[in-house]
N, C-alpha and C. Protein backbone atom coordinates (compact mmCIF):
# COMPACT_ATOMS: atom_id res chain seq x y z
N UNK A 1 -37.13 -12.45 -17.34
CA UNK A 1 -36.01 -11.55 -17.48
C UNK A 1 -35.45 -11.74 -18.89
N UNK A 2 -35.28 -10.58 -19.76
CA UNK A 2 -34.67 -11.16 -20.40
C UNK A 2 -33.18 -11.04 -20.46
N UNK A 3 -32.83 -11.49 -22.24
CA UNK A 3 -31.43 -12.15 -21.96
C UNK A 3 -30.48 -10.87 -22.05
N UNK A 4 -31.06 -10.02 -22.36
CA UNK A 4 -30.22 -8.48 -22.09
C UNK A 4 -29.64 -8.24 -20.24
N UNK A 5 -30.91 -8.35 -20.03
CA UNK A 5 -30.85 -7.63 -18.42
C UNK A 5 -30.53 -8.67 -17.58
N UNK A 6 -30.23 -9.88 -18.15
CA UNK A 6 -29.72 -11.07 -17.42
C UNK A 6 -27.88 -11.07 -17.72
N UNK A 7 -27.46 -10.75 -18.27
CA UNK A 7 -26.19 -10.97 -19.37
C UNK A 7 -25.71 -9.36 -18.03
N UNK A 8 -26.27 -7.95 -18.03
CA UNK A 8 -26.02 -6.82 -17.54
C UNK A 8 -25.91 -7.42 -15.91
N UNK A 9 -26.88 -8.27 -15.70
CA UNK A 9 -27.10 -8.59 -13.75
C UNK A 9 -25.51 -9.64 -13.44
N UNK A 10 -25.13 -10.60 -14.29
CA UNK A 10 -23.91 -11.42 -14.28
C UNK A 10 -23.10 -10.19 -14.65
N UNK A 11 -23.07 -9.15 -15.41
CA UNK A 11 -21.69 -8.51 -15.54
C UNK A 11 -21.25 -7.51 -14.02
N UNK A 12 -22.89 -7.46 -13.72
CA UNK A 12 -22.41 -6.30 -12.38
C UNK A 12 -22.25 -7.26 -11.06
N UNK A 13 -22.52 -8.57 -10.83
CA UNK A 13 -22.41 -9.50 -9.98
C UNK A 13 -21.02 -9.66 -9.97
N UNK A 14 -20.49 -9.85 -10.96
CA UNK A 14 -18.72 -10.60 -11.55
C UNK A 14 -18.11 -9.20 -10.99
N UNK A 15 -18.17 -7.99 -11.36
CA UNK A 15 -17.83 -6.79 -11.31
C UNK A 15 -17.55 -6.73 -9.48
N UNK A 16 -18.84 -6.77 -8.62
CA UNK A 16 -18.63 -6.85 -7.44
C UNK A 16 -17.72 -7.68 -6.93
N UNK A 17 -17.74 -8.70 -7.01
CA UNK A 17 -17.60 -10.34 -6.35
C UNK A 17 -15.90 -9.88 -6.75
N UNK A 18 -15.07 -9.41 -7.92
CA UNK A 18 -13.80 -8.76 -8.65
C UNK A 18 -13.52 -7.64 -7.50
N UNK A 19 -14.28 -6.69 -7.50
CA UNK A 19 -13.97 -5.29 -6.58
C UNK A 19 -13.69 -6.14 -4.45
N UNK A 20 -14.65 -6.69 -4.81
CA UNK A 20 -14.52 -7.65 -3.40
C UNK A 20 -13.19 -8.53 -3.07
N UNK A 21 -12.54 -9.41 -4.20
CA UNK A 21 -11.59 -9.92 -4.17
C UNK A 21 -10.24 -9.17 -3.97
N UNK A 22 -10.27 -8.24 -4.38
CA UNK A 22 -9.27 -7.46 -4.78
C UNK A 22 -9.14 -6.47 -3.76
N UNK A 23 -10.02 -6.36 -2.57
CA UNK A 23 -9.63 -5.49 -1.73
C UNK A 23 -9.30 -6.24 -0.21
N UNK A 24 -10.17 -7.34 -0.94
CA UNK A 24 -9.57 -8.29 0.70
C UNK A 24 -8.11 -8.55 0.00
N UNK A 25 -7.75 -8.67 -0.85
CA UNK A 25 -6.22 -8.82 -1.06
C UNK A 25 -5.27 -8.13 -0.80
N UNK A 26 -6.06 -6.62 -0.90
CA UNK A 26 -4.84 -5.54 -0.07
C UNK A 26 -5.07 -5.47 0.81
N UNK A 27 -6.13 -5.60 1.99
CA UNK A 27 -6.12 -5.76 2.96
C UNK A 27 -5.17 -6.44 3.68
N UNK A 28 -4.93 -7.65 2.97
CA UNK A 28 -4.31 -8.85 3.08
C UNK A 28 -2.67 -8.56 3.39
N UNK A 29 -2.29 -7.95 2.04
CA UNK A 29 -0.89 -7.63 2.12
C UNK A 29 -0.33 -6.53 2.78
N UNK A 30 -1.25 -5.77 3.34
CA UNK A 30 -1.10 -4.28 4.32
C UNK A 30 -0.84 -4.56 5.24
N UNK A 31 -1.55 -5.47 5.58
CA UNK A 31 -1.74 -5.92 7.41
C UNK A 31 -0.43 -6.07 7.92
N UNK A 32 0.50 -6.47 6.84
CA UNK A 32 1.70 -6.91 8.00
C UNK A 32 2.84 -5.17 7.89
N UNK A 33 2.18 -4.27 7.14
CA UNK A 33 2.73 -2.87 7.33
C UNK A 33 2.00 -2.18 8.76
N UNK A 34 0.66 -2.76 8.97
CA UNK A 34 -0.10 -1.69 9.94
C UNK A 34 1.03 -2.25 11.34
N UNK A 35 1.22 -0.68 12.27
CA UNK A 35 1.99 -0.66 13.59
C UNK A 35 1.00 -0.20 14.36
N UNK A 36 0.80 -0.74 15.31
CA UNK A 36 -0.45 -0.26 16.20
C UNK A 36 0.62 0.19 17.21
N UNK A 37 -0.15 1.42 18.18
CA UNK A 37 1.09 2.17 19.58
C UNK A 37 0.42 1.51 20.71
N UNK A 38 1.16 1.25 21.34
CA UNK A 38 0.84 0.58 22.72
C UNK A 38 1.60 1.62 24.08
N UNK A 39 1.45 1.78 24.83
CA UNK A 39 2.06 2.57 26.15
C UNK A 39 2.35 0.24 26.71
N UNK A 40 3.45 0.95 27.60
CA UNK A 40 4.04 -0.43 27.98
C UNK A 40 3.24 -1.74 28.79
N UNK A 41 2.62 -0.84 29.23
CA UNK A 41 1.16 -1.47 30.09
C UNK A 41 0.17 -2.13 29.42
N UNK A 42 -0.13 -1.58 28.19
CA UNK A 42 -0.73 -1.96 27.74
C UNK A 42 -0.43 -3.47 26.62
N UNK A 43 1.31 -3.52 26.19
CA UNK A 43 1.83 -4.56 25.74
C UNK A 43 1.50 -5.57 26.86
N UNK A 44 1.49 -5.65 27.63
CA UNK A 44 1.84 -6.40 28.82
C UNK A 44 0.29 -6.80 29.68
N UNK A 45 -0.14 -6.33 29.15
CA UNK A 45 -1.79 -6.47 30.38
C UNK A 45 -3.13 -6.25 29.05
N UNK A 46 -2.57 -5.28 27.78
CA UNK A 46 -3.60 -5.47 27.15
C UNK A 46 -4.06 -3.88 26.87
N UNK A 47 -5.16 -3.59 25.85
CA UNK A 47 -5.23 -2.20 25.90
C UNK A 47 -7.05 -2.49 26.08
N UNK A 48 -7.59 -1.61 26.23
CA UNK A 48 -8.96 -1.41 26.81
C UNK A 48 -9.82 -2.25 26.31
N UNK A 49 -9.59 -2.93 24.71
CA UNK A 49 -10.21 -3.62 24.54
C UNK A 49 -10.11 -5.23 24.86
N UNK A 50 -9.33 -5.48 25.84
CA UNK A 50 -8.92 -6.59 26.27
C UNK A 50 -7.34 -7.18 24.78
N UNK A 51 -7.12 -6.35 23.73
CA UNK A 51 -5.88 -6.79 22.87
C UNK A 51 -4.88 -6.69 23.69
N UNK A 52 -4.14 -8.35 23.27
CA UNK A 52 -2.51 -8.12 23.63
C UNK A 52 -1.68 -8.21 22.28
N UNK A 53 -0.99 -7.65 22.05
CA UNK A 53 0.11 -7.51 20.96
C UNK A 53 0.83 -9.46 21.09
N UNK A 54 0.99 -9.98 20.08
CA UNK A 54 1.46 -10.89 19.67
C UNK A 54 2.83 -10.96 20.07
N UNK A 55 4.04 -12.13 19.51
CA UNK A 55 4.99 -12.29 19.87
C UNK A 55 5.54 -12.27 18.07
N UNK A 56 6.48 -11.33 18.06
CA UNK A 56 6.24 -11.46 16.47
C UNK A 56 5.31 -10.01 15.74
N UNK A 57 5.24 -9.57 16.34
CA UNK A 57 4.17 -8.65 15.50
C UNK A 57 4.53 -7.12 15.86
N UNK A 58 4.77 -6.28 14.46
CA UNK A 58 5.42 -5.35 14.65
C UNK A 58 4.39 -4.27 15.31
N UNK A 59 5.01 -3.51 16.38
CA UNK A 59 4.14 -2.30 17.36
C UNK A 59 5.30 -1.23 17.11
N UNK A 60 4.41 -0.09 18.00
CA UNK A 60 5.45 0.85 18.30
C UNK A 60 5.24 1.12 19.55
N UNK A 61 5.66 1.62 20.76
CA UNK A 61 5.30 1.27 21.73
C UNK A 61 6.34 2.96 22.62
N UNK A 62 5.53 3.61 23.55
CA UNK A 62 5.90 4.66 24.22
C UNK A 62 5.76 4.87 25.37
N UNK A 63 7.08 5.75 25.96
CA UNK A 63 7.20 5.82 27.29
C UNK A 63 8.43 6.67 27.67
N UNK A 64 8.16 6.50 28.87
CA UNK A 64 9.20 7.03 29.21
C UNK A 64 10.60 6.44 30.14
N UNK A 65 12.01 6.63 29.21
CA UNK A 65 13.31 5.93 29.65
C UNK A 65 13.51 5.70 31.23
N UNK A 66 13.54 4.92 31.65
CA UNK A 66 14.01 4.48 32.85
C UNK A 66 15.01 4.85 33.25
N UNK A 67 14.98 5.32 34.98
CA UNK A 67 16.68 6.18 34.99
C UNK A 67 17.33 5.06 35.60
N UNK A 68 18.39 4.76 35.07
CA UNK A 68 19.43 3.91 35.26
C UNK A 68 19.33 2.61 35.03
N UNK A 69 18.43 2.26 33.31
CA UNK A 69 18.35 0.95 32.45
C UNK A 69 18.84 1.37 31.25
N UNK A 70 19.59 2.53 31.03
CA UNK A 70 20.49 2.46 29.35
C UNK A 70 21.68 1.47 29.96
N UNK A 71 21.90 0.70 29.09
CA UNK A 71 23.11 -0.51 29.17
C UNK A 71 23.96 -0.46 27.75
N UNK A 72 24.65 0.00 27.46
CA UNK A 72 25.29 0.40 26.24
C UNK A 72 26.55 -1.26 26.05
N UNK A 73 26.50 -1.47 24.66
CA UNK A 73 27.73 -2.57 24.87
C UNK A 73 29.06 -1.70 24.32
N UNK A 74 30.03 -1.95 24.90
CA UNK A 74 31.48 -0.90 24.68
C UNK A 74 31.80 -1.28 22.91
N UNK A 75 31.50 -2.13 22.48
CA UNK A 75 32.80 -2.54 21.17
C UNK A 75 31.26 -2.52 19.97
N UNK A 76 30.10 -1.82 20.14
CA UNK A 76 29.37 -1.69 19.20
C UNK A 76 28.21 -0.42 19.37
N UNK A 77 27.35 -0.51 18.61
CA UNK A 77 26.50 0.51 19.03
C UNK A 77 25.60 -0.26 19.87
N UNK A 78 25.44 -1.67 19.64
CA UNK A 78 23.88 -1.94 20.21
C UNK A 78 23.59 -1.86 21.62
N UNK A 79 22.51 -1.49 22.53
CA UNK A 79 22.17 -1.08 23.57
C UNK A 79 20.93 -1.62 24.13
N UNK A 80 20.52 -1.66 25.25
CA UNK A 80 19.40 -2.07 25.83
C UNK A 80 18.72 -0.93 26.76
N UNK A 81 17.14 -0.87 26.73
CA UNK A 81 17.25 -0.09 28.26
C UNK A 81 15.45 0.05 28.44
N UNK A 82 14.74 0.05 29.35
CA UNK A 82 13.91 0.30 30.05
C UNK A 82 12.53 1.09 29.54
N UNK A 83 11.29 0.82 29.22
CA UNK A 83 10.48 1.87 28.89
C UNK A 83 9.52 1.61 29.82
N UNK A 84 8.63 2.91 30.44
CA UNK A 84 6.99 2.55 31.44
C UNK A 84 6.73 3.96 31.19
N UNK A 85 5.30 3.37 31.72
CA UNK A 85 4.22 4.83 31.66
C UNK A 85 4.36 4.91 33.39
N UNK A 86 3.14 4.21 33.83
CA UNK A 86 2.98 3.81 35.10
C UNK A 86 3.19 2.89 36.19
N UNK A 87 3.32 1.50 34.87
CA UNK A 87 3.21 0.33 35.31
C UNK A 87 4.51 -0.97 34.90
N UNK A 88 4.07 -1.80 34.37
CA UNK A 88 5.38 -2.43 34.08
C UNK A 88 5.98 -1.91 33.26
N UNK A 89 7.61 -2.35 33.26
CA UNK A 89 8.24 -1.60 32.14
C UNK A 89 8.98 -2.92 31.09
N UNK A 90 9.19 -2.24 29.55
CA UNK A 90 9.12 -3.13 28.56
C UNK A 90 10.53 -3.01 28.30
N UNK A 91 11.40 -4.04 27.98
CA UNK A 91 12.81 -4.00 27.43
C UNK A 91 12.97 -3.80 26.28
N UNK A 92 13.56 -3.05 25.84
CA UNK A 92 14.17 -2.47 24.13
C UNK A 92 15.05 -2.65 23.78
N UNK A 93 15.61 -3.33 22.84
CA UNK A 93 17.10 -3.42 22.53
C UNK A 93 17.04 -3.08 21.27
N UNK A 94 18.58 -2.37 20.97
CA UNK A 94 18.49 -1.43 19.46
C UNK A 94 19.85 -1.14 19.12
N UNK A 95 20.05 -1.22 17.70
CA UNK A 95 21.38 -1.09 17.62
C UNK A 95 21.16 0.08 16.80
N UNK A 96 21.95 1.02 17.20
CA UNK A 96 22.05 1.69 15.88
C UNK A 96 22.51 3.32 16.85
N UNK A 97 22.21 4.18 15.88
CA UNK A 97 22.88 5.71 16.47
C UNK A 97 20.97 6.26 16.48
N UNK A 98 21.37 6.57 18.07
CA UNK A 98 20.54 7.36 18.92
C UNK A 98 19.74 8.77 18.52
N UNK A 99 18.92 8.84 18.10
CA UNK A 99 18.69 10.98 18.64
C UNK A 99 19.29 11.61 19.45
N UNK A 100 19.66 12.91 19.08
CA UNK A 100 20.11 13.61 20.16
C UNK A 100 19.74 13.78 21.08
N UNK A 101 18.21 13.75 21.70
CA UNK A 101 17.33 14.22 22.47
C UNK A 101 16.76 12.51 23.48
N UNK A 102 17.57 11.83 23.18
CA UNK A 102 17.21 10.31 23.88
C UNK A 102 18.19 10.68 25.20
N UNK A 103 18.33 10.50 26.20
CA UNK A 103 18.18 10.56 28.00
C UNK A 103 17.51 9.63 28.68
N UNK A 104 17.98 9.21 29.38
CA UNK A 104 16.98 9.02 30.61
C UNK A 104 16.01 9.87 30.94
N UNK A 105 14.80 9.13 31.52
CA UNK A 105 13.50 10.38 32.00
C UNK A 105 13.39 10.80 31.05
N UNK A 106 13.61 10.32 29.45
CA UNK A 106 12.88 11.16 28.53
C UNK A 106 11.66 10.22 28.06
N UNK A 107 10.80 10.98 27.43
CA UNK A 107 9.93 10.44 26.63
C UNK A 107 10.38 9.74 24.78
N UNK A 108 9.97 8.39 24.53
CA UNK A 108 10.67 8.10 23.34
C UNK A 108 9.68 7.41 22.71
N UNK A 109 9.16 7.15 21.62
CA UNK A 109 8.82 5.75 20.96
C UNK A 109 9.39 5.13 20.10
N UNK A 110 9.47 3.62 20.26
CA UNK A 110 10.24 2.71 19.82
C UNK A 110 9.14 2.07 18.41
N UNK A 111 9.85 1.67 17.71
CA UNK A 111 8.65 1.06 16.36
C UNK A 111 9.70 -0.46 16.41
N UNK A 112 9.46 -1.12 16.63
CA UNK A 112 10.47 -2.44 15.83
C UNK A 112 9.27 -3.95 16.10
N UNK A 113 9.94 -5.29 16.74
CA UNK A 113 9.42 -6.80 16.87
C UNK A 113 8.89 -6.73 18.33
N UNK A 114 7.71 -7.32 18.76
CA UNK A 114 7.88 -7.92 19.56
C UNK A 114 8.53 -9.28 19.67
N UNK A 115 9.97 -9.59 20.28
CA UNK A 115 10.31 -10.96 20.67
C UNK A 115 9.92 -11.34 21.70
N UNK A 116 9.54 -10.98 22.71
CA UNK A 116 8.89 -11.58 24.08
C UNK A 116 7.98 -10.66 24.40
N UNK A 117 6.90 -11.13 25.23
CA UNK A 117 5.73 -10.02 26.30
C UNK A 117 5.76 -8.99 26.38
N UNK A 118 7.67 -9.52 27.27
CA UNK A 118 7.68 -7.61 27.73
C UNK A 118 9.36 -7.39 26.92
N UNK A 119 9.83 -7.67 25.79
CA UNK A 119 10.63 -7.52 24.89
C UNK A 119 10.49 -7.10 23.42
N UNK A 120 11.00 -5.70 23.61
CA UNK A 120 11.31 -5.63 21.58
C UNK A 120 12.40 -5.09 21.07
N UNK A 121 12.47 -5.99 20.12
CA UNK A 121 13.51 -5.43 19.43
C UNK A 121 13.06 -4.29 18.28
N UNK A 122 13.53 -3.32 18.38
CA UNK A 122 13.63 -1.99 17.96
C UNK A 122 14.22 -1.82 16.62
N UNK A 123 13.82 -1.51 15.55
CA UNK A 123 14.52 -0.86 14.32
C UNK A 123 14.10 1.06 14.20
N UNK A 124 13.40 1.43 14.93
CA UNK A 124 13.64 3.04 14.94
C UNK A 124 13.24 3.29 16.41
N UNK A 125 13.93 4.33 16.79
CA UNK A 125 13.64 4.94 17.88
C UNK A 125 13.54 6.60 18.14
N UNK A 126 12.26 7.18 18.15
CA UNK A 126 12.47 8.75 18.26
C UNK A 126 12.22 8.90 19.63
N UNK A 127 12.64 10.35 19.48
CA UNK A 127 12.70 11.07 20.76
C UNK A 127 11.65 12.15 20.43
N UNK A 128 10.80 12.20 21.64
CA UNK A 128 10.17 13.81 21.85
C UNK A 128 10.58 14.83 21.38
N UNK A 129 10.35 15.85 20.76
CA UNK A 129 11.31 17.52 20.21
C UNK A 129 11.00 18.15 21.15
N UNK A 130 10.38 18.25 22.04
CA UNK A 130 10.21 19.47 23.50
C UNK A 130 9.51 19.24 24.26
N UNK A 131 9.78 19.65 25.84
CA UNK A 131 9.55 19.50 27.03
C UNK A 131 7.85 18.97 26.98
N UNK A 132 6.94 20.13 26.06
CA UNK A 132 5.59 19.60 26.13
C UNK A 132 4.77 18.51 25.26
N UNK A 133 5.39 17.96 24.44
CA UNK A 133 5.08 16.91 23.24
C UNK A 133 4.84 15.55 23.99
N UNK A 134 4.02 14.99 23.87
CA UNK A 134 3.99 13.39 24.10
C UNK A 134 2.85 12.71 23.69
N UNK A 135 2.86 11.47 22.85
CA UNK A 135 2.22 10.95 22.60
C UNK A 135 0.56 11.13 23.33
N UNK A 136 -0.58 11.54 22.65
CA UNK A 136 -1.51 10.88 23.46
C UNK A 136 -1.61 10.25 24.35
N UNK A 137 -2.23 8.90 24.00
CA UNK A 137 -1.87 7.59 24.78
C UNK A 137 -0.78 7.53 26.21
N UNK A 138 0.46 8.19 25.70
CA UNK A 138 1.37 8.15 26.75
C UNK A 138 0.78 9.20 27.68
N UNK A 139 0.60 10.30 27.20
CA UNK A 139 -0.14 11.41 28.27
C UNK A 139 -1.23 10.71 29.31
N UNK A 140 -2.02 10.61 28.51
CA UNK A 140 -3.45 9.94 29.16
C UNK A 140 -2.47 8.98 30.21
N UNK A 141 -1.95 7.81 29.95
CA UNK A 141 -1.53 6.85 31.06
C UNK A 141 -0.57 7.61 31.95
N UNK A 142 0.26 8.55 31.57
CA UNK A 142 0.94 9.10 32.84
C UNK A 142 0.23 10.34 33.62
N UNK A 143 -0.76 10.60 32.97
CA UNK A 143 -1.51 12.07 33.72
C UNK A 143 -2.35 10.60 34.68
N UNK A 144 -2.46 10.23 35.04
CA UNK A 144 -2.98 9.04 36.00
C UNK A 144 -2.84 9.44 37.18
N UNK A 145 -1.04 9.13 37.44
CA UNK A 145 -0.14 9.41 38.10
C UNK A 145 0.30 10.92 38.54
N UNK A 146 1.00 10.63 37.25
CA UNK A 146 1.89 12.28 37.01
C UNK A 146 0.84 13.44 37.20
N UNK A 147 1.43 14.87 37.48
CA UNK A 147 1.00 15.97 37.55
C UNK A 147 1.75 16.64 36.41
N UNK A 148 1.43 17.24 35.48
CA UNK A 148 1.91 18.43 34.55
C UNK A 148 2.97 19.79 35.34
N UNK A 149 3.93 19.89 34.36
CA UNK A 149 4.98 20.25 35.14
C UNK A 149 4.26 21.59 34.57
N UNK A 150 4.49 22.73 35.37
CA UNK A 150 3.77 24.27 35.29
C UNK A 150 4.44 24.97 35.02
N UNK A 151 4.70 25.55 33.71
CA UNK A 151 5.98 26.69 33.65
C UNK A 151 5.61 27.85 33.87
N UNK A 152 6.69 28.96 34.86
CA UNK A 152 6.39 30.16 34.34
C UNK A 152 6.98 31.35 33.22
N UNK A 153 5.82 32.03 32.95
CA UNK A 153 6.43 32.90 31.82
C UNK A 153 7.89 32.93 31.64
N UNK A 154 8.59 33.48 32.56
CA UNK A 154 10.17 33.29 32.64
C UNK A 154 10.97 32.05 32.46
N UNK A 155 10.23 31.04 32.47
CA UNK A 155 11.44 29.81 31.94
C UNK A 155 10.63 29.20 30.53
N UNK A 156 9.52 30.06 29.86
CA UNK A 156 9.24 29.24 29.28
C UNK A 156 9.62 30.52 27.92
N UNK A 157 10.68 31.38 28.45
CA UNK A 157 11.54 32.14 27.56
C UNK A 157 10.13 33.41 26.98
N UNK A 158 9.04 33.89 27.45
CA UNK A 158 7.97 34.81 27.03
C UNK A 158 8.55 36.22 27.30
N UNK A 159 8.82 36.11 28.33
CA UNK A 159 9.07 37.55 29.31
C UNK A 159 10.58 37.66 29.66
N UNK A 160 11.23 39.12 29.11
CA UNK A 160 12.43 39.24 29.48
C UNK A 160 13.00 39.02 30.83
């Protein structure tokens, strides 16, 4: 070999081995931005691939509000209350001002910590925008169960 095409094989080796370093490094520093969605069942028992979400590790996690687990504290905003698809349900606690569209029996996802199994603490919380919207994931685990609510033309505002 000579010392040309030897000198060119170390510059494109260094070149790789550089492009290689440098992406496991953002890899590196991303990881703790990536939010994976979980339905509540799946925090709690695992999702198909046998993963459980950590203690500590930020998710976002969807479902639907439990009727009669909003617990509001009187002298602040912060609040607690209830999420499930089918199966167990996950505790949320969150301080802050609500969506308009948050209810009981609604559909919501929460993004914040897991602090326990079946506990997170919450830094955003949305609400569904209309009756037919819901997460994937959440669909799939409540069409299990649930039946699809059937509108007709007349309530779904088509026909005078």
């Amino acid at each position: 070999m000579t010392p040309r095409r030897r000198q060119r094989l170390i510059w494109a080796v260094a070149l790789l081995l550089l492009a290689g370093v440098a992406t496991a490094l953002m890899v590196y520093a991303l990881r703790q931005n990536i939010n994976f969605f979980f339905t509540p069942t799946e925090v709690i028992y695992g999702n198909k691939d046998g993963y459980i979400p950590e203690v500590g590790q930020r998710i976002r996690i969807g479902g639907m509000v439990e009727k009669g687990s909003v617990i509001r504290e009187s002298d602040s905003l912060a609040m607690q209350f209830k999420v499930s698809t089918v199966g167990p349900a996950v505790t949320i606690y969150y301080s802050g001002i609500l969506p308009d569209l948050f209810r009981e029996g609604q559909g919501i996802v929460a993004e914040g910590e897991l602090i326990s199994p079946n506990e997170l603490k919450a830094s955003t919380i949305l609400a569904k925008h209309d009756e037919e919207y819901m997460p994937p994931e959440v669909a799939e685990e409540m069409g299990k169960i649930h039946q699809p609510l059937e509108y007709t033309p007349q309530q779904k505002g088509l026909t005078p």
